[in-house]
N, C-alpha and C. Protein backbone atom coordinates (compact mmCIF):
# COMPACT_ATOMS: atom_id res chain seq x y z
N UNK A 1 117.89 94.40 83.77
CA UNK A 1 116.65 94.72 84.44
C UNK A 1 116.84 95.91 85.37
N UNK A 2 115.95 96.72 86.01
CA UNK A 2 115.68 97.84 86.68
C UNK A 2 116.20 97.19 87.74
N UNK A 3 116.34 98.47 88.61
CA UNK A 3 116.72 98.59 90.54
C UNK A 3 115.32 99.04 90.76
N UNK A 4 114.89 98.84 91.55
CA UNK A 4 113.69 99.04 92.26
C UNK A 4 113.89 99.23 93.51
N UNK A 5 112.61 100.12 93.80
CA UNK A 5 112.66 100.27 95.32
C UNK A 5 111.29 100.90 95.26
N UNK A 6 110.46 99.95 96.42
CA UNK A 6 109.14 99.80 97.22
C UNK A 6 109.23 100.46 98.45
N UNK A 7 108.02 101.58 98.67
CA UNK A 7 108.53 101.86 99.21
C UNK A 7 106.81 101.80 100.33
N UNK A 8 106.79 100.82 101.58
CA UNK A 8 105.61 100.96 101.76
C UNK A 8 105.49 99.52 101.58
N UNK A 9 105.15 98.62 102.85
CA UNK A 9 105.08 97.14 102.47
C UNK A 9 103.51 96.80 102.58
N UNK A 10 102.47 96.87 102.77
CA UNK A 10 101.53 96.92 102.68
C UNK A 10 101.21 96.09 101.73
N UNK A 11 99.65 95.98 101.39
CA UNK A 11 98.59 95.50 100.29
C UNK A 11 99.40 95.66 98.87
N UNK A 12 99.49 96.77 98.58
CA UNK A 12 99.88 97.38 97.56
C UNK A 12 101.31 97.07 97.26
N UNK A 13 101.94 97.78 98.19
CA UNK A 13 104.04 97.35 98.14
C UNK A 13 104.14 95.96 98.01
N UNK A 14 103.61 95.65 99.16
CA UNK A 14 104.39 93.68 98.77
C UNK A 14 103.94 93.22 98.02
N UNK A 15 102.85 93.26 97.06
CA UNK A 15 102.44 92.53 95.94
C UNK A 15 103.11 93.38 94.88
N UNK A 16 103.49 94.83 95.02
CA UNK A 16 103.96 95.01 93.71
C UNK A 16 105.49 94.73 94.21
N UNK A 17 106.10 94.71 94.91
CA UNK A 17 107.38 94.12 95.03
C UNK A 17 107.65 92.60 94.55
N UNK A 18 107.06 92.29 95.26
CA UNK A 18 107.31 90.64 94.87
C UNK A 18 107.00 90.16 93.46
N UNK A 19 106.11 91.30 92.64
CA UNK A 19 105.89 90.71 91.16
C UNK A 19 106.62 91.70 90.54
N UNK A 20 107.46 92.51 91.00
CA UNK A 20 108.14 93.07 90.10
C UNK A 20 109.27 92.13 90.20
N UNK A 21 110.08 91.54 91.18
CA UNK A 21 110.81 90.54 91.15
C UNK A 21 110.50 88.95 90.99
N UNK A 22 109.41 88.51 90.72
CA UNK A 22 108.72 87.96 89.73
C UNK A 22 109.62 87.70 88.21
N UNK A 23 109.04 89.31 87.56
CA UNK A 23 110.09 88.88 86.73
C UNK A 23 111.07 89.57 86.47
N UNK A 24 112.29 88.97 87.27
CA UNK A 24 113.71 89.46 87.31
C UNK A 24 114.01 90.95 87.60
N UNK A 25 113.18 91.63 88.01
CA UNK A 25 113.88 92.78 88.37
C UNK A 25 114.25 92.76 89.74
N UNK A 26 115.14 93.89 90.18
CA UNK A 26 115.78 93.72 91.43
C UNK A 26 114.81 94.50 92.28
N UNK A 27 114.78 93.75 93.34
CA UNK A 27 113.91 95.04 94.03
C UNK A 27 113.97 95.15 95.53
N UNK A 28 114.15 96.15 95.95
CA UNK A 28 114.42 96.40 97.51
C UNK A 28 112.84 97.19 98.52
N UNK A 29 112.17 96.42 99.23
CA UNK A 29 111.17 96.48 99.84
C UNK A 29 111.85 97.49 100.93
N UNK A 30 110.68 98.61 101.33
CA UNK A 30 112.03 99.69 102.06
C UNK A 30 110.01 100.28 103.36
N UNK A 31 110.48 99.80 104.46
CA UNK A 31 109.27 99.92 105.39
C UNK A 31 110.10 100.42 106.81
N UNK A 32 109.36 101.24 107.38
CA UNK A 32 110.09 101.66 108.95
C UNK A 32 109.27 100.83 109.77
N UNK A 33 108.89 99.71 109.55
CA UNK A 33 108.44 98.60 110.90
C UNK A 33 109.46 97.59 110.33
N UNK A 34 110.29 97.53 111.00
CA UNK A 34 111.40 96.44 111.77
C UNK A 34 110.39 95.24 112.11
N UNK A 35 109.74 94.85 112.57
CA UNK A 35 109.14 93.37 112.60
C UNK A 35 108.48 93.09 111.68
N UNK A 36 107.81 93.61 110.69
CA UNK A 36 108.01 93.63 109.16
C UNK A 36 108.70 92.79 108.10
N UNK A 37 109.50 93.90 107.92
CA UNK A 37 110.77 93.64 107.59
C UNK A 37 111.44 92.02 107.95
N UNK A 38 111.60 92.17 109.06
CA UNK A 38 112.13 90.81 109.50
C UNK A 38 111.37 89.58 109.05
N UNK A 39 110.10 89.14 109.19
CA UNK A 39 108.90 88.71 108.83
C UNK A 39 109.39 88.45 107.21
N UNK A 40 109.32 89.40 106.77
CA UNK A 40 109.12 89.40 105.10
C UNK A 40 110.73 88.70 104.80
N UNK A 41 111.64 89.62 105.38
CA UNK A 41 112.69 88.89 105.26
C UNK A 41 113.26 87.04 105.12
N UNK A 42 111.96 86.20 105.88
CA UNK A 42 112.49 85.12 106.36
C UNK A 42 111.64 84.53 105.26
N UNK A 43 110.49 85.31 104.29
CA UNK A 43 109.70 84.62 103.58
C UNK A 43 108.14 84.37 103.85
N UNK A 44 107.83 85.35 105.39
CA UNK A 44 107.22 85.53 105.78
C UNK A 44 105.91 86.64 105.33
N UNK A 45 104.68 85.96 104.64
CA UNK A 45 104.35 87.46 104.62
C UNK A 45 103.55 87.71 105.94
N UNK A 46 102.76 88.99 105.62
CA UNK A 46 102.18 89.35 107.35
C UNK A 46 100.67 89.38 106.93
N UNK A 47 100.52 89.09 105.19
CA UNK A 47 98.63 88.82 105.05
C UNK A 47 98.64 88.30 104.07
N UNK A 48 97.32 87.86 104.13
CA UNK A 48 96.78 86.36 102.58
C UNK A 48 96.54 86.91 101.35
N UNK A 49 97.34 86.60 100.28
CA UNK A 49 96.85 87.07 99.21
C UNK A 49 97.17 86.02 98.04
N UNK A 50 96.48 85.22 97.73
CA UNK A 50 96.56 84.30 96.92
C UNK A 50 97.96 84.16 95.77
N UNK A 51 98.83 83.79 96.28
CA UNK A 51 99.88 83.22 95.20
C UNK A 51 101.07 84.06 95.75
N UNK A 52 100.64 84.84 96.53
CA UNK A 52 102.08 85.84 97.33
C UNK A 52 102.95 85.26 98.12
N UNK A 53 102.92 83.74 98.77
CA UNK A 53 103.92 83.60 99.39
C UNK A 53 105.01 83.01 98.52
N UNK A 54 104.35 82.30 97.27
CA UNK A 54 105.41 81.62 96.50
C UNK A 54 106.40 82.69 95.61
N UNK A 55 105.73 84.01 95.16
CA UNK A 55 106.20 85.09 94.82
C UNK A 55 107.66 85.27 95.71
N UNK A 56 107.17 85.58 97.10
CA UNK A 56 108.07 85.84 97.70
C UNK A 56 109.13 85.36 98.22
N UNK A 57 109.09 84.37 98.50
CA UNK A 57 109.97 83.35 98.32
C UNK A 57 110.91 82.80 97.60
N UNK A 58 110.14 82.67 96.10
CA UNK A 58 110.58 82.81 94.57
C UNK A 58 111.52 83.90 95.12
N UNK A 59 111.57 85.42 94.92
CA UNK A 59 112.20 86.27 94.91
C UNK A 59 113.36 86.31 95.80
N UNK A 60 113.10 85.87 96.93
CA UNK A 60 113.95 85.98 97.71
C UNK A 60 114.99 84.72 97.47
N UNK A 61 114.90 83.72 97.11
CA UNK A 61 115.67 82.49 96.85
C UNK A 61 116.35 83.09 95.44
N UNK A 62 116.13 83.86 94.79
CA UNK A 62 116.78 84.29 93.50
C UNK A 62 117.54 85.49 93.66
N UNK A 63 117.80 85.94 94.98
CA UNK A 63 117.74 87.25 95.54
C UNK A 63 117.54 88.58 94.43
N UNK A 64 116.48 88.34 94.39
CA UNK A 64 116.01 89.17 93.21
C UNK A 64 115.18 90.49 94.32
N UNK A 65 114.57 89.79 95.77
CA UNK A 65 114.04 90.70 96.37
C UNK A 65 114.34 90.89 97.93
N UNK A 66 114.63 92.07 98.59
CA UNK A 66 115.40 91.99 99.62
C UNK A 66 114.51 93.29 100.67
N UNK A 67 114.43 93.27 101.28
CA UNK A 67 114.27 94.31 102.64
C UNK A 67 114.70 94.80 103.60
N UNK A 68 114.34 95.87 104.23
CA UNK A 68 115.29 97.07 104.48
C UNK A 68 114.60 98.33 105.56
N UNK A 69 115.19 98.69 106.36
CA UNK A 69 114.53 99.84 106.38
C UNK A 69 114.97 101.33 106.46
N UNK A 70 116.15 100.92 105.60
CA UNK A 70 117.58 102.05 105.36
C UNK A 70 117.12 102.97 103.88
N UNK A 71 116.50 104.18 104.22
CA UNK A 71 115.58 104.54 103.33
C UNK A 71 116.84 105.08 102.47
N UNK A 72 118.18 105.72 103.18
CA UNK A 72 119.35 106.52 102.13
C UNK A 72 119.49 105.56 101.22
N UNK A 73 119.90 104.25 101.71
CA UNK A 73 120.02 103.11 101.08
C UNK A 73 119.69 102.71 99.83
N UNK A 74 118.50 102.60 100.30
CA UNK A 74 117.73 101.91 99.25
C UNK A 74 117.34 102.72 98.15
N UNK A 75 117.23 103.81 98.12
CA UNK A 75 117.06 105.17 97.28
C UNK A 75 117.69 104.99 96.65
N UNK A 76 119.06 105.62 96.91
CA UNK A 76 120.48 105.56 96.20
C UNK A 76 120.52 104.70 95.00
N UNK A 77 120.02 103.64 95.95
CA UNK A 77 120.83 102.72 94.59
C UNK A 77 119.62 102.49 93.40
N UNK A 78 118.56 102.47 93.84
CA UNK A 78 117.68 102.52 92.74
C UNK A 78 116.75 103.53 91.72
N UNK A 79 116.70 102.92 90.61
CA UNK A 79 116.63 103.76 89.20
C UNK A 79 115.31 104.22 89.41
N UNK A 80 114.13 103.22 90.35
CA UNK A 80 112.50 103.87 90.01
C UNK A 80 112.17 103.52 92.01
N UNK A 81 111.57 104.47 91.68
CA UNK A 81 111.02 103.89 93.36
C UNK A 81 109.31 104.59 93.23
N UNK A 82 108.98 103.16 93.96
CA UNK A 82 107.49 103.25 94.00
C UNK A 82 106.79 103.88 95.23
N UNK A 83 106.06 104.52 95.59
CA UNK A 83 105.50 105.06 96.86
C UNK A 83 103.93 104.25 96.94
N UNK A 84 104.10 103.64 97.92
CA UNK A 84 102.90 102.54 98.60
C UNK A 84 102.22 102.71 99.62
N UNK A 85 102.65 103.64 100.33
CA UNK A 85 101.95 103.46 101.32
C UNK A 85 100.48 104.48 102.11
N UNK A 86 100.13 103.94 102.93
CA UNK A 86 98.51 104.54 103.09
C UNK A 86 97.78 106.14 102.85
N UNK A 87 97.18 106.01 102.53
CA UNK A 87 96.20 107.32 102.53
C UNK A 87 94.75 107.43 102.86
N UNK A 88 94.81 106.69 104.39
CA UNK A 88 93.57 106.28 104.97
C UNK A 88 92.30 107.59 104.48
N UNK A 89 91.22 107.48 104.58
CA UNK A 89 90.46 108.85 104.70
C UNK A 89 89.97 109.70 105.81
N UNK A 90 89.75 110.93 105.56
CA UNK A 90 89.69 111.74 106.77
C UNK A 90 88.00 111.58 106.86
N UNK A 91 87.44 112.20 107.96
CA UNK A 91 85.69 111.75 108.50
C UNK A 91 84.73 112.51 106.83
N UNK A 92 85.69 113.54 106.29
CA UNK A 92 84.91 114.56 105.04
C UNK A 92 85.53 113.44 103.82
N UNK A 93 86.20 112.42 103.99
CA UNK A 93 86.49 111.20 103.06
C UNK A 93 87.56 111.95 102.18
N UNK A 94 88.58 112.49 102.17
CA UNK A 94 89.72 113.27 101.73
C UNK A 94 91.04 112.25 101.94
N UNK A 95 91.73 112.31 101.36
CA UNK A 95 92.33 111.14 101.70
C UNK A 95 93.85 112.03 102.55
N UNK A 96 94.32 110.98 103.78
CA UNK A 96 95.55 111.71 104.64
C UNK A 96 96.37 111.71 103.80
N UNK A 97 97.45 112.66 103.53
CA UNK A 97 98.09 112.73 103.17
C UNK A 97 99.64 112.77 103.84
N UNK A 98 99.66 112.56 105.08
CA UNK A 98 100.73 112.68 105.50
C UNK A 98 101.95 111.77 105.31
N UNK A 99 101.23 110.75 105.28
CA UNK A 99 102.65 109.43 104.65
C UNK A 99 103.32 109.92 103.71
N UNK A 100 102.19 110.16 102.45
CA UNK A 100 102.66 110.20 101.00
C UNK A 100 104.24 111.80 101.34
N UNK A 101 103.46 112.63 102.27
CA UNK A 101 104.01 114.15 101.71
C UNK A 101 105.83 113.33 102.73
N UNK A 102 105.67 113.10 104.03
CA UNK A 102 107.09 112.32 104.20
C UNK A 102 107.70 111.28 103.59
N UNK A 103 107.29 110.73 103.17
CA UNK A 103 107.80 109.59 102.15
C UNK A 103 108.66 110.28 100.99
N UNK A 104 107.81 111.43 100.30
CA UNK A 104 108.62 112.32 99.35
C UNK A 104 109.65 113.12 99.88
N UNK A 105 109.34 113.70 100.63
CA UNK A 105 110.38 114.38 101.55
C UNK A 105 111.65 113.30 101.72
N UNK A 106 111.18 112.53 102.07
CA UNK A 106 112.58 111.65 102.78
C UNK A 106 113.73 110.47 101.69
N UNK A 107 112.69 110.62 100.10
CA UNK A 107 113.36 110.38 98.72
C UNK A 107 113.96 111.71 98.72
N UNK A 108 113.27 113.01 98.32
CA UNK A 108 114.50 113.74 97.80
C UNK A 108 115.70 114.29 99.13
N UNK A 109 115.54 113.89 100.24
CA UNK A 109 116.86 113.59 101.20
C UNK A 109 117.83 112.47 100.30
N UNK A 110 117.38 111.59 99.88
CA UNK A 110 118.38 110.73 99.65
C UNK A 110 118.50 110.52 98.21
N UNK A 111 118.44 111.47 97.63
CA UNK A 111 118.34 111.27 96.22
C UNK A 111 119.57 111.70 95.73
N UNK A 112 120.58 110.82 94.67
CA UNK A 112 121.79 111.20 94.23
C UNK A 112 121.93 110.99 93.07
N UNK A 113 121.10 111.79 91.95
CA UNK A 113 120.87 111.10 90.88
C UNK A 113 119.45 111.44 90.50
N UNK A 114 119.39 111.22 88.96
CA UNK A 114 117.92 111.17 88.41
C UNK A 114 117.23 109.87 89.08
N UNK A 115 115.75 109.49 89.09
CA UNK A 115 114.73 108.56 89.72
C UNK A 115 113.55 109.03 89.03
N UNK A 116 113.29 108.01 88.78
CA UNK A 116 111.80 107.42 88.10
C UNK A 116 111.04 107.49 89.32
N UNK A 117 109.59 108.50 90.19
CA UNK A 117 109.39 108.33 91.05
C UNK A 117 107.89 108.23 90.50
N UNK A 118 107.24 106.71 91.29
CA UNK A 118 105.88 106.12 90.68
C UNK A 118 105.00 106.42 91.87
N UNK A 119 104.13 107.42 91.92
CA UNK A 119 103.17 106.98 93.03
C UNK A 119 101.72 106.15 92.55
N UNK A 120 102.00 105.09 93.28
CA UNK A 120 100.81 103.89 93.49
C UNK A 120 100.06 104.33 94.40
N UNK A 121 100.26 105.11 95.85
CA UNK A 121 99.31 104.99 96.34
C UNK A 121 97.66 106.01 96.44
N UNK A 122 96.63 105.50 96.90
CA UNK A 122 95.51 106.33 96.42
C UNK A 122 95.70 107.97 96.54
N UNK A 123 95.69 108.88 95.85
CA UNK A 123 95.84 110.26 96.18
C UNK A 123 94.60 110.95 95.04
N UNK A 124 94.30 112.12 95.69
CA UNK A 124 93.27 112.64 94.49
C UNK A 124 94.03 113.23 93.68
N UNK A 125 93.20 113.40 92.66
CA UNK A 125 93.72 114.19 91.14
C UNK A 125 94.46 115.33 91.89
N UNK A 126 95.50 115.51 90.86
CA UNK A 126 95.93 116.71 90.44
C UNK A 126 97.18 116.68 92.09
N UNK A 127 97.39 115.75 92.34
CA UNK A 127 98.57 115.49 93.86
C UNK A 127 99.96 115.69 93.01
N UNK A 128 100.06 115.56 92.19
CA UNK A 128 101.45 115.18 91.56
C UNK A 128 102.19 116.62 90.87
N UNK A 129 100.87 117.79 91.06
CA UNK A 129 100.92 119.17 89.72
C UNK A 129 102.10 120.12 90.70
């Protein structure tokens, strides 16, 4: 099975984390909030989403899913990494882009190796060209 790495614990990250380790893939949840992290760590999630705590739990008892907020880390070692996190909108409804553009920035810092890089989170057309 794949290395994974989530990157962005949110709506989006922790449900696709926890069901990518679901089924059997490895996957490393990778967020710069430390109480988070910790939280999720213990099996904790931090919001309701029908069938997510057993996911996570599941995962974590199989250590199939783990968290982190050691971004060299978690990079490194994995084959695909997903980008999750927000792209609130601006008042002209444009979506921010500032997470997404550091988040990339701070993969190819730690990149040692080819990577499968997935962006999940909302961005308009043509972000990726």
């Amino acid at each position: 099975m794949a290395r994974l790495c989530v990157v962005g614990l949110g709506y989006v990250g922790l449900v696709t984390a926890s069901c990518f380790a679901s089924l059997g893939h490895g996957v490393v949840g990778l967020d710069k909030d430390q109480g988070k992290i910790d939280l999720l760590s213990r099996g904790v999630s931090t919001f309701f989403e029908p069938g997510l705590d057993e996911l996570l739990k599941n995962g974590l008892g199989k250590s199939l899913l783990s968290f982190t907020d050691d971004f060299k880390t978690a990079v490194s070692q994995a084959e695909i990494v997903f980008i999750c996190v927000g792209t609130p909108p601006h008042e002209n409804g444009m979506a921010e882009m500032s997470q997404v553009e550091e988040v990339s920035r701070c993969i190819a810092g730690s990149m040692n190796g080819y990577k499968l890089i997935v962006e999940k989170s909302t961005v308009p057309a043509g972000t990726a060209l």
